[in-house]
C-alpha atoms as a PDB file:
ATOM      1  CA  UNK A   1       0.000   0.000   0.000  1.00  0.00           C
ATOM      2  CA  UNK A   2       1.415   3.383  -1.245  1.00  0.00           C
ATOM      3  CA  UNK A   3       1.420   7.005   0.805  1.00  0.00           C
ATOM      4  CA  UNK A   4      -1.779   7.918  -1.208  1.00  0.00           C
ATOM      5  CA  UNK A   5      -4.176   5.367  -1.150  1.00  0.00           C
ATOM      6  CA  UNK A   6      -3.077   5.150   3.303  1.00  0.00           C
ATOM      7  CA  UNK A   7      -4.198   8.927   3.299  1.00  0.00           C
ATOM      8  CA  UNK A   8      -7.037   8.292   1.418  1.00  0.00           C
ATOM      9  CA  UNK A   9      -8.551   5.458   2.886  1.00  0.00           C
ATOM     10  CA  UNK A  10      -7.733   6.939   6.532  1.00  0.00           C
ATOM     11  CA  UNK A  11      -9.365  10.242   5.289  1.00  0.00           C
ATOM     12  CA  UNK A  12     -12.636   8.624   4.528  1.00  0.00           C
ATOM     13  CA  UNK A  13     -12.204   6.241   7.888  1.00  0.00           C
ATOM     14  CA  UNK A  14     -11.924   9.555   9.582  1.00  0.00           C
ATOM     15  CA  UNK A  15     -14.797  11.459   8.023  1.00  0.00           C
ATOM     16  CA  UNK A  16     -17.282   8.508   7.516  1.00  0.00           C
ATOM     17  CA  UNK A  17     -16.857   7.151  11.624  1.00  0.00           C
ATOM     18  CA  UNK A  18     -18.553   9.894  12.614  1.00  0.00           C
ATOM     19  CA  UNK A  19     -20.820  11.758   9.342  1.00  0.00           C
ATOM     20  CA  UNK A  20     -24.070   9.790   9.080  1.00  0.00           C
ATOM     21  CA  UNK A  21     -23.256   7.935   5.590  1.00  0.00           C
ATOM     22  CA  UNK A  22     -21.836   4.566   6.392  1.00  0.00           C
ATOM     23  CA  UNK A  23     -18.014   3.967   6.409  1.00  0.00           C
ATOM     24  CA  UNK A  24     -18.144   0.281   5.014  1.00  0.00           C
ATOM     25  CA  UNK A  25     -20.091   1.251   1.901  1.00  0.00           C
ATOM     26  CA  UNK A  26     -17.052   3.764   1.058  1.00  0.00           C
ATOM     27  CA  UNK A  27     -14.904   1.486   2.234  1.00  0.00           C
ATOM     28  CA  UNK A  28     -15.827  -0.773  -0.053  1.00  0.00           C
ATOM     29  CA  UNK A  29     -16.420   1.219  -3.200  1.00  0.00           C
ATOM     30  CA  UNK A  30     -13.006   3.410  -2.883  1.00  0.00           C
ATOM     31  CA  UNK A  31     -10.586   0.020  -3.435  1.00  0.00           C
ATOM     32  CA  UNK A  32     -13.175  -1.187  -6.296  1.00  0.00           C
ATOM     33  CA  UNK A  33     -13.050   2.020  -8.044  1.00  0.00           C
ATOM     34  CA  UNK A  34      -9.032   2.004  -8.190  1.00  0.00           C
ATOM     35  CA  UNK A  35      -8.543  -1.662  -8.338  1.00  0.00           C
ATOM     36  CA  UNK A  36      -6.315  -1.592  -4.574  1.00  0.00           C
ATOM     37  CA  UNK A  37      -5.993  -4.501  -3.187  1.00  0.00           C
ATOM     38  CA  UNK A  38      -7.046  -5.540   0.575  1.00  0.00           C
ATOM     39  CA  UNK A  39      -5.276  -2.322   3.329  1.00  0.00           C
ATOM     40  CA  UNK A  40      -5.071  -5.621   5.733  1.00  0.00           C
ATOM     41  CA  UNK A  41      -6.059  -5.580   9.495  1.00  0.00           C
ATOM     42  CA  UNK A  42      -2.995  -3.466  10.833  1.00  0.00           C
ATOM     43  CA  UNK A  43      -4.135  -0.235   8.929  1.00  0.00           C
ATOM     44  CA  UNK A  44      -8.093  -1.184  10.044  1.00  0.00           C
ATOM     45  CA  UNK A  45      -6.132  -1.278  13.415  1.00  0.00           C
ATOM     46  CA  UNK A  46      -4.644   2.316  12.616  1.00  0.00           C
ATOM     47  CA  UNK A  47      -7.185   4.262  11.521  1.00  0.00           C
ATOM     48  CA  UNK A  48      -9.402   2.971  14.615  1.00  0.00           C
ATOM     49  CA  UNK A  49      -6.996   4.075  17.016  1.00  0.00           C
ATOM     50  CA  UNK A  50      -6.802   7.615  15.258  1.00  0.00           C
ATOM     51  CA  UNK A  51     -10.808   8.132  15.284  1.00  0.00           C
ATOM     52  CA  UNK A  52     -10.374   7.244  18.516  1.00  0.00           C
ATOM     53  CA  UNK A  53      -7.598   9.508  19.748  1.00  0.00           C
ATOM     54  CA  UNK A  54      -9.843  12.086  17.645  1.00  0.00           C
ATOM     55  CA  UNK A  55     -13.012  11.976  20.044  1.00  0.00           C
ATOM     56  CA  UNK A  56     -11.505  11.567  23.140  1.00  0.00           C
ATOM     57  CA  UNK A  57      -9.095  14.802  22.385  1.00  0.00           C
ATOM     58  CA  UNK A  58     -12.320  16.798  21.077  1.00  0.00           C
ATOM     59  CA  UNK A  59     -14.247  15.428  24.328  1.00  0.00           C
ATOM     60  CA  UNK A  60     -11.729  15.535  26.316  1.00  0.00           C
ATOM     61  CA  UNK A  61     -12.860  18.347  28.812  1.00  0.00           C
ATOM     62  CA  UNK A  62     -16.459  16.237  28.997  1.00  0.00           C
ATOM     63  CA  UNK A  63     -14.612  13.067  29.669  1.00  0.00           C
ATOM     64  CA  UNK A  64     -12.761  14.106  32.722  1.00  0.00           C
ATOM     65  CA  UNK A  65     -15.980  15.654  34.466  1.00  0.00           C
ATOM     66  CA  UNK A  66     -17.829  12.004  33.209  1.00  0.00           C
ATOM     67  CA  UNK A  67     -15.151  10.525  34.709  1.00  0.00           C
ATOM     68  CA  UNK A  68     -14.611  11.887  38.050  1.00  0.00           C
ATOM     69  CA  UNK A  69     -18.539  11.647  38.743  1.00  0.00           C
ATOM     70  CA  UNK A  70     -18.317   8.381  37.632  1.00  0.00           C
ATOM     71  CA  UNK A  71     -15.733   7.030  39.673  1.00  0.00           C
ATOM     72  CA  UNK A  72     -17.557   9.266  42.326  1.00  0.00           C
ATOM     73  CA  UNK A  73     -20.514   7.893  42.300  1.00  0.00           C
ATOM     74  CA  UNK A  74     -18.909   4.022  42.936  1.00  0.00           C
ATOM     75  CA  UNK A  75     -17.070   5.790  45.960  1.00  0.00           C
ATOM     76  CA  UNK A  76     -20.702   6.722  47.451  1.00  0.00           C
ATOM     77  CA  UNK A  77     -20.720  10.770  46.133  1.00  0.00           C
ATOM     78  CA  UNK A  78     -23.837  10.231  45.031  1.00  0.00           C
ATOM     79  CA  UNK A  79     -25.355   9.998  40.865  1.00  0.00           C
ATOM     80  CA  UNK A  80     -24.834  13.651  39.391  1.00  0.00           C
ATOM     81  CA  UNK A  81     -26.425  14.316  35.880  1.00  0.00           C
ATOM     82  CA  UNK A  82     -22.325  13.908  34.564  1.00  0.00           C
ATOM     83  CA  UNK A  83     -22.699  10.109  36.565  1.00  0.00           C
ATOM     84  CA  UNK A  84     -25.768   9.558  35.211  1.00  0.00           C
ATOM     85  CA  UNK A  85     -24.938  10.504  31.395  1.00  0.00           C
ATOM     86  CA  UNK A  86     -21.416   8.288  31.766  1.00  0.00           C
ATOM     87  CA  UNK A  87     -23.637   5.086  33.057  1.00  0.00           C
ATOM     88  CA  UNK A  88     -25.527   5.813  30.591  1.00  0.00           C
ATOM     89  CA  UNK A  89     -23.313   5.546  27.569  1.00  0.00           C
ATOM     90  CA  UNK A  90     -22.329   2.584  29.362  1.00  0.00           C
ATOM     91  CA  UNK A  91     -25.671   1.210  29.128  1.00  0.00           C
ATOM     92  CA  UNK A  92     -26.234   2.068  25.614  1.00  0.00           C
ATOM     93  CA  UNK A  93     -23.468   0.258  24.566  1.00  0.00           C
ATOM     94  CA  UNK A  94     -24.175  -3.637  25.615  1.00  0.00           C
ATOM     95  CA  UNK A  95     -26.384  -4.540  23.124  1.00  0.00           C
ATOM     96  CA  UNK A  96     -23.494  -3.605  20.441  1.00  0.00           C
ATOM     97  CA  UNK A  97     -21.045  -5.930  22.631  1.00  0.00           C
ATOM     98  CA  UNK A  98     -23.941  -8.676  22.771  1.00  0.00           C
ATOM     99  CA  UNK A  99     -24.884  -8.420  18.763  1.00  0.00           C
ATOM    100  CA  UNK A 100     -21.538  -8.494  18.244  1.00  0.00           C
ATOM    101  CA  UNK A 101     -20.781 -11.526  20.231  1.00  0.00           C
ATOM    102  CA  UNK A 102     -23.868 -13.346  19.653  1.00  0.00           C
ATOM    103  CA  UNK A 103     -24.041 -12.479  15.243  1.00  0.00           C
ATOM    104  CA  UNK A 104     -20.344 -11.731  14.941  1.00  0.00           C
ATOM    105  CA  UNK A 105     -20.120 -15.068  12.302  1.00  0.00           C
ATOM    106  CA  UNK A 106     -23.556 -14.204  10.237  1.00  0.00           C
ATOM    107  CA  UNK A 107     -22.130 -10.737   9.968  1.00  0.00           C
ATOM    108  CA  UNK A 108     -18.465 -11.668   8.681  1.00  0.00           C
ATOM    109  CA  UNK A 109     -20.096 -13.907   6.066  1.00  0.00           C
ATOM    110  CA  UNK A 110     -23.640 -13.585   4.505  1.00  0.00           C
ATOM    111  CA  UNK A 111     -24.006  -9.601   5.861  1.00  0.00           C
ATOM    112  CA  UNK A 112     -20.996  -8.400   3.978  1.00  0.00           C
ATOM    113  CA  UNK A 113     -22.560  -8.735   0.541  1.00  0.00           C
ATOM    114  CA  UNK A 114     -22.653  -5.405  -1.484  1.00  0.00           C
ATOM    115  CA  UNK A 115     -26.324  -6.185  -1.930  1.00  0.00           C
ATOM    116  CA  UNK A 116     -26.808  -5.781   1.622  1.00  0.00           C
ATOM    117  CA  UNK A 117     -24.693  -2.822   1.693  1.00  0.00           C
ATOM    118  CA  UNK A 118     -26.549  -1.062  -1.210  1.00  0.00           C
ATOM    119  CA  UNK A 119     -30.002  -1.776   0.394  1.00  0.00           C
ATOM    120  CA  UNK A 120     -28.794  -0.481   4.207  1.00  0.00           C
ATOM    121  CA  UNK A 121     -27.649   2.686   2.511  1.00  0.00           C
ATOM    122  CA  UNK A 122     -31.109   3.776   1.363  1.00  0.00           C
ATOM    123  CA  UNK A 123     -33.218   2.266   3.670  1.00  0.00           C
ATOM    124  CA  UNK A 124     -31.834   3.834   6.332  1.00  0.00           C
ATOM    125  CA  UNK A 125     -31.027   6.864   4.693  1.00  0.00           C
ATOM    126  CA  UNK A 126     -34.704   6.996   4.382  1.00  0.00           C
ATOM    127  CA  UNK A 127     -35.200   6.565   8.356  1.00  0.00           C
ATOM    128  CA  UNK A 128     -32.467   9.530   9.159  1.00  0.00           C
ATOM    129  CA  UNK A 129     -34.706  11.612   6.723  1.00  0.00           C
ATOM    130  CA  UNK A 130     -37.799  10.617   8.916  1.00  0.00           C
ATOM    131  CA  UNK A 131     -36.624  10.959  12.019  1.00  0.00           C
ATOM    132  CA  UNK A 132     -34.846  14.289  11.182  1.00  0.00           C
ATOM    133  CA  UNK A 133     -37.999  15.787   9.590  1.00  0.00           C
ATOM    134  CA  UNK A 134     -40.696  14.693  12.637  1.00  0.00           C
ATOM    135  CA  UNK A 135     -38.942  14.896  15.468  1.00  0.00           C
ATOM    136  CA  UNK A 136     -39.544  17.793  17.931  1.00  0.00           C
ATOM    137  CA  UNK A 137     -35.851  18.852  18.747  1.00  0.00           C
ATOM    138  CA  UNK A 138     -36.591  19.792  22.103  1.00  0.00           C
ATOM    139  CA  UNK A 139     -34.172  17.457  24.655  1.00  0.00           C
ATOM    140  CA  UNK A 140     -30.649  17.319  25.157  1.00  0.00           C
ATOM    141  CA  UNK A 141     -29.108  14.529  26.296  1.00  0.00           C
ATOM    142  CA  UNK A 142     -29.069  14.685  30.151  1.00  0.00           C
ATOM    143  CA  UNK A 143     -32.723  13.849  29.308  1.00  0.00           C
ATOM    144  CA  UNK A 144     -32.504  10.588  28.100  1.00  0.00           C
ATOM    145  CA  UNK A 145     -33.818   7.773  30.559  1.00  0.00           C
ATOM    146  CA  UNK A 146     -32.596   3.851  30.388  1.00  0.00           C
ATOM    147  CA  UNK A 147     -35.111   2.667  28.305  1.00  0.00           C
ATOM    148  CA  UNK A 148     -34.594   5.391  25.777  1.00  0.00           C
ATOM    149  CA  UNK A 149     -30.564   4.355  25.944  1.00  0.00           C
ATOM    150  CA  UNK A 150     -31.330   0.859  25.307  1.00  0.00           C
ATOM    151  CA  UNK A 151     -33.712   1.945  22.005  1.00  0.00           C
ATOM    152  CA  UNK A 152     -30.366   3.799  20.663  1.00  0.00           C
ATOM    153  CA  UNK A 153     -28.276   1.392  21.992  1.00  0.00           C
ATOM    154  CA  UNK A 154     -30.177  -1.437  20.255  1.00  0.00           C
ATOM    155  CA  UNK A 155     -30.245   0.927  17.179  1.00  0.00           C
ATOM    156  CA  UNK A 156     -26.133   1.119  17.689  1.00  0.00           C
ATOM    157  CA  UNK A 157     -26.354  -2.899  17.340  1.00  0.00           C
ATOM    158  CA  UNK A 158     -27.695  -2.375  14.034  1.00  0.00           C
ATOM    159  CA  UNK A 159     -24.972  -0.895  12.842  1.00  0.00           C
ATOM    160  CA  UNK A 160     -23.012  -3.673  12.790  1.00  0.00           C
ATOM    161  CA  UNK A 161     -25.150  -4.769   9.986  1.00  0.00           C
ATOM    162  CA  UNK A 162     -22.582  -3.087   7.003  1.00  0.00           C
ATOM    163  CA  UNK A 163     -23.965  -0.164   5.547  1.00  0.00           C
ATOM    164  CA  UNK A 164     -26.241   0.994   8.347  1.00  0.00           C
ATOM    165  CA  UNK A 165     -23.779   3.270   9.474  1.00  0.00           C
ATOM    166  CA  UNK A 166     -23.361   3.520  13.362  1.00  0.00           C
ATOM    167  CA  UNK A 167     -23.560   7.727  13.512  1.00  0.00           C
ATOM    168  CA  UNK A 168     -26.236   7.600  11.716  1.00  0.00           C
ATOM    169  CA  UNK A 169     -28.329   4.864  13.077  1.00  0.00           C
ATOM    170  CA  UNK A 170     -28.170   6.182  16.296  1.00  0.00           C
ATOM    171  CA  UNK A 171     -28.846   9.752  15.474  1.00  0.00           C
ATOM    172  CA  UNK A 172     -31.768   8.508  14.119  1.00  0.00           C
ATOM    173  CA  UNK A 173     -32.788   6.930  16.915  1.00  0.00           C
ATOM    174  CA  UNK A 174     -31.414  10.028  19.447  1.00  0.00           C
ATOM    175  CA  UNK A 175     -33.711  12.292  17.098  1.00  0.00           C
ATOM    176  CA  UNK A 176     -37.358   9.652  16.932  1.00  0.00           C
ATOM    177  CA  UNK A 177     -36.627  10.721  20.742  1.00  0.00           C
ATOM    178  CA  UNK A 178     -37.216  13.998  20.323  1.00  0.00           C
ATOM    179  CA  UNK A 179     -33.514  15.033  21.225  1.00  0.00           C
ATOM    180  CA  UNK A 180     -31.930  18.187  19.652  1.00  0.00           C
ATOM    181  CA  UNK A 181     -30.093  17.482  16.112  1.00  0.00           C
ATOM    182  CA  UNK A 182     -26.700  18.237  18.257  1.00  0.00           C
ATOM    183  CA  UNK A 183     -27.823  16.510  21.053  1.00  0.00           C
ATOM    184  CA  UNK A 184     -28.080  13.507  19.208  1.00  0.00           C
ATOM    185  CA  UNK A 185     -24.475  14.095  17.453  1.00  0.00           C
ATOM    186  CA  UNK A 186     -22.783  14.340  21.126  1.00  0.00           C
ATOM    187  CA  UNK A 187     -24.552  11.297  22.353  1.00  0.00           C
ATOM    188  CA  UNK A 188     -23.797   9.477  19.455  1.00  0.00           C
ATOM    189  CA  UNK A 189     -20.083  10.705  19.422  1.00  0.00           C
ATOM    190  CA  UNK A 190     -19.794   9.706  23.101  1.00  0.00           C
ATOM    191  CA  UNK A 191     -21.305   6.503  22.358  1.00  0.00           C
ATOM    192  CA  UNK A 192     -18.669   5.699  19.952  1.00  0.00           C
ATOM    193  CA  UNK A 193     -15.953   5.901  22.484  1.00  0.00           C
ATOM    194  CA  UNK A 194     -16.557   2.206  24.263  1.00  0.00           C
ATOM    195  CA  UNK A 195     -17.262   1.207  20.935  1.00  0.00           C
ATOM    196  CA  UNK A 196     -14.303   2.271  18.840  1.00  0.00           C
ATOM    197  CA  UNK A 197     -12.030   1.395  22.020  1.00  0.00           C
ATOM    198  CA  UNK A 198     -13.734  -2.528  21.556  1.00  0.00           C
ATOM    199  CA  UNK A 199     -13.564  -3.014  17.461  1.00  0.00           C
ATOM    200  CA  UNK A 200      -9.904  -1.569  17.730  1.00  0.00           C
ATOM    201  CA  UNK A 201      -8.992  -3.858  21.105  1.00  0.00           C
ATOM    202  CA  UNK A 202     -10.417  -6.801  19.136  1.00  0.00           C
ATOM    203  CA  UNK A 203      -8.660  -6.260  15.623  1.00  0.00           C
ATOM    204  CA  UNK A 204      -5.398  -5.801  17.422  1.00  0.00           C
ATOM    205  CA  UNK A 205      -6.171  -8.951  18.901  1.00  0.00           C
ATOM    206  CA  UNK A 206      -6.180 -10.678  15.779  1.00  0.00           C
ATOM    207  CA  UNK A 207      -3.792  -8.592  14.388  1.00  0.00           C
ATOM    208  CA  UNK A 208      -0.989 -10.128  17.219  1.00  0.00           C
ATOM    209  CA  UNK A 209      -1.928 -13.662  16.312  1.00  0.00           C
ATOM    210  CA  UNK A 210      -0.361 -12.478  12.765  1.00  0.00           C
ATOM    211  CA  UNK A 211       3.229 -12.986  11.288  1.00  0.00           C
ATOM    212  CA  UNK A 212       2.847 -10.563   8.611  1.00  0.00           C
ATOM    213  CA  UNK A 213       5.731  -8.033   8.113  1.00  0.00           C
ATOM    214  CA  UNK A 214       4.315  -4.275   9.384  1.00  0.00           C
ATOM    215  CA  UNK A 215       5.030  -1.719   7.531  1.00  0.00           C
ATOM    216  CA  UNK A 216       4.678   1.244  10.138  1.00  0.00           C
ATOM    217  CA  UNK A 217       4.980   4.396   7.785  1.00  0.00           C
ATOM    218  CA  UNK A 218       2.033   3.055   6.519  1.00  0.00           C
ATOM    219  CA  UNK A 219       0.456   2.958   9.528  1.00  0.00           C
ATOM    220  CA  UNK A 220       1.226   5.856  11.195  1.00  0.00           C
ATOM    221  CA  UNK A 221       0.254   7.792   8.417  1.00  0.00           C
ATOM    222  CA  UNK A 222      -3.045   6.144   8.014  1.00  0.00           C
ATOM    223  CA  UNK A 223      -3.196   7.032  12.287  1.00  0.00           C
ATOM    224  CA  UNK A 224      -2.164  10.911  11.687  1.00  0.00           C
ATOM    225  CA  UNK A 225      -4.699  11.506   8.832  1.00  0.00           C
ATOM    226  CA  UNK A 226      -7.708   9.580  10.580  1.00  0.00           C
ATOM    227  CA  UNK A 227      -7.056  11.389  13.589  1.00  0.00           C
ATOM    228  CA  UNK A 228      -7.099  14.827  12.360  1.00  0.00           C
ATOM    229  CA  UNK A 229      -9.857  14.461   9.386  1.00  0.00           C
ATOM    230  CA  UNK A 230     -11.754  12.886  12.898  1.00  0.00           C
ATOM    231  CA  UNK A 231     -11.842  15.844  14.519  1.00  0.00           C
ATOM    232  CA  UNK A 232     -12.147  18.634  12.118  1.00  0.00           C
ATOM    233  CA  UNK A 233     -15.433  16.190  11.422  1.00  0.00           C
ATOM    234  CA  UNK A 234     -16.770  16.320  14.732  1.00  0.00           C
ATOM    235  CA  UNK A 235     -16.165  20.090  15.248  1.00  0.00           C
ATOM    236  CA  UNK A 236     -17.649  21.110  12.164  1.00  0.00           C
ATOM    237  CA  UNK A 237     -20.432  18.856  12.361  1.00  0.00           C
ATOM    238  CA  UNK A 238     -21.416  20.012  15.345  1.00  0.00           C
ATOM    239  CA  UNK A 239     -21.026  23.553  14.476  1.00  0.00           C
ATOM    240  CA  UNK A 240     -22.924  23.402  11.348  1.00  0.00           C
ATOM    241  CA  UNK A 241     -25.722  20.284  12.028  1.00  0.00           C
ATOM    242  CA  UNK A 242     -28.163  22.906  13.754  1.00  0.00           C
ATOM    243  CA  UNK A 243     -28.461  25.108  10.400  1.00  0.00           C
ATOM    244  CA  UNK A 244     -28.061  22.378   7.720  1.00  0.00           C
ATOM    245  CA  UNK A 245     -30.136  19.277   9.345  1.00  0.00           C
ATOM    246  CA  UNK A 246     -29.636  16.257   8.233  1.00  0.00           C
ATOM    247  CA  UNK A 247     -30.916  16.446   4.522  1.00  0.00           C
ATOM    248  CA  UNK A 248     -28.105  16.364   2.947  1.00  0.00           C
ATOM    249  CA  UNK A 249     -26.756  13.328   4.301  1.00  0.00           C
ATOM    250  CA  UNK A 250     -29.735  11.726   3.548  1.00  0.00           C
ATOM    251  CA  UNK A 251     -29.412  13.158   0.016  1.00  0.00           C
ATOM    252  CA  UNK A 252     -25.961  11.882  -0.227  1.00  0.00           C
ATOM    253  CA  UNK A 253     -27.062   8.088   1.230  1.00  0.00           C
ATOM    254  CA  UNK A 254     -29.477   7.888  -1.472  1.00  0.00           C
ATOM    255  CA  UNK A 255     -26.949   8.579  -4.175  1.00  0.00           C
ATOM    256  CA  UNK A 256     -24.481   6.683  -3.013  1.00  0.00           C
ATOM    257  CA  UNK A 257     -27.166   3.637  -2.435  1.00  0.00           C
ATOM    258  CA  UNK A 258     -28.131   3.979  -6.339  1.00  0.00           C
ATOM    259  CA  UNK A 259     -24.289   3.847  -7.522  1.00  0.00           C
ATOM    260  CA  UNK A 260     -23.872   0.639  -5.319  1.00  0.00           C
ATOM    261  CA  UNK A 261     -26.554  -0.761  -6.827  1.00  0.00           C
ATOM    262  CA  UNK A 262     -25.364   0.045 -10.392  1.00  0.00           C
ATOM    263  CA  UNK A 263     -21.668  -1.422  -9.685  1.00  0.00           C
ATOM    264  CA  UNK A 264     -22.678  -4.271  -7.467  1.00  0.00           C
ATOM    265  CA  UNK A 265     -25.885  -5.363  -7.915  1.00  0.00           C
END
């Protein structure tokens, strides 16, 4: 793998882990269309720990106060709304770690089909256009209670269904809620943490049991470029969600459903 096709599959790792549009279906289209062959499970590995790195730094202010009530309320402080939004997140992200356990052979095999991929595109392009349209915008997410965690948390589960796209399947389900368009992004972006820290954890797993030769330019290249392109998503999407909504996203889905289905299918 050469300098340019690292940065450009870590750029759209970086912008497509967080943007509601599905990283596996332009994951999957970007090799086809230039004919690379497989980046291999060290620069998955990579780019994972640079979307990581990428929302803890942005969050990083909201993490320590999660943290510290936390840990505060296992030490007998008490559950403060920063406690209670950290369990939460916690909460809302078992049934990804069950799914994921329970389906992780059905979704290796028969779920990786770009038939599959194609049809999660648009269908749930469809739902984000919903859900983004009816919902009331009114809550943030210190408002959410545990059975409205588990509904986005089971939505989260979905996403491991290729295509889906976990940002966007859960901001779909964070908006049918009636939370703010931004207060769905930050819950969804905090929700990611556990769950970015798990896929990476269990790739480098495999990744150990591996004699392959690393080639670590690669690597930390692919690292550098997810982890910046990461954040600059996350800030701007958050700055700009309020004003544009969700449209074009759902806009973009739809196209890039149809052009699946025309290479693909």
């Amino acid at each position: 793998m050469d300098n340019l096709q690292a940065i450009i599959l870590a750029l759209l790792q970086g912008l497509t882990e967080f943007l509601p549009i599905s990283s596996s279906a332009h994951l999957i289209l970007m090799p086809t269309l230039f004919g690379w062959e497989d980046q291999g499970l060290a620069f998955d590995v990579a780019v994972h720990v640079g979307t990581l790195l990428a929302v803890v730094a942005y969050f990083r202010h909201d993490l320590v106060r999660l943290l510290g009530a936390w840990l505060g309320s296992l030490t007998g402080k008490g559950i403060t709304t920063e406690a209670r939004l950290a369990w939460l997140v916690l909460l809302g992200t078992l049934p990804v770690v069950l799914g994921g356990l329970l389906l992780h052979d059905l979704i290796e095999t028969s779920l990786r089909s770009p038939l599959v991929i194609a049809v999660t595109t648009i269908v749930f392009a469809l739902l984000l256009g919903w859900a983004d349209r009816y919902s009331r915008h009114l809550r943030d997410e210190y408002t959410l209670g545990l059975k409205e965690v588990l509904i986005i948390g089971m939505a989260q589960a979905l996403a491991l269904v290729p295509g889906t796209s976990r940002s966007g399947i859960t901001m779909t389900a964070g908006l049918a809620l009636g939370l703010t368009r931004s207060a769905a992004a930050r819950f969804s972006f905090l929700l990611s943490i556990p769950v970015i820290a798990l896929a990476g954890g269990y790739e480098a797993r495999k990744l150990l049991q591996l004699s392959e030769p690393v080639a670590w330019d690669a690597l930390l290249l692919g690292t550098a470029v997810a982890g910046i392109s990461a954040f600059l998503c996350i800030h701007f999407f958050l700055r700009l969600i309020e004003r544009i909504g969700m449209l074009p996203f759902v806009i973009y889905r739809l196209l890039l459903g149809v052009v699946l289905f025309w290479m693909f299918v």
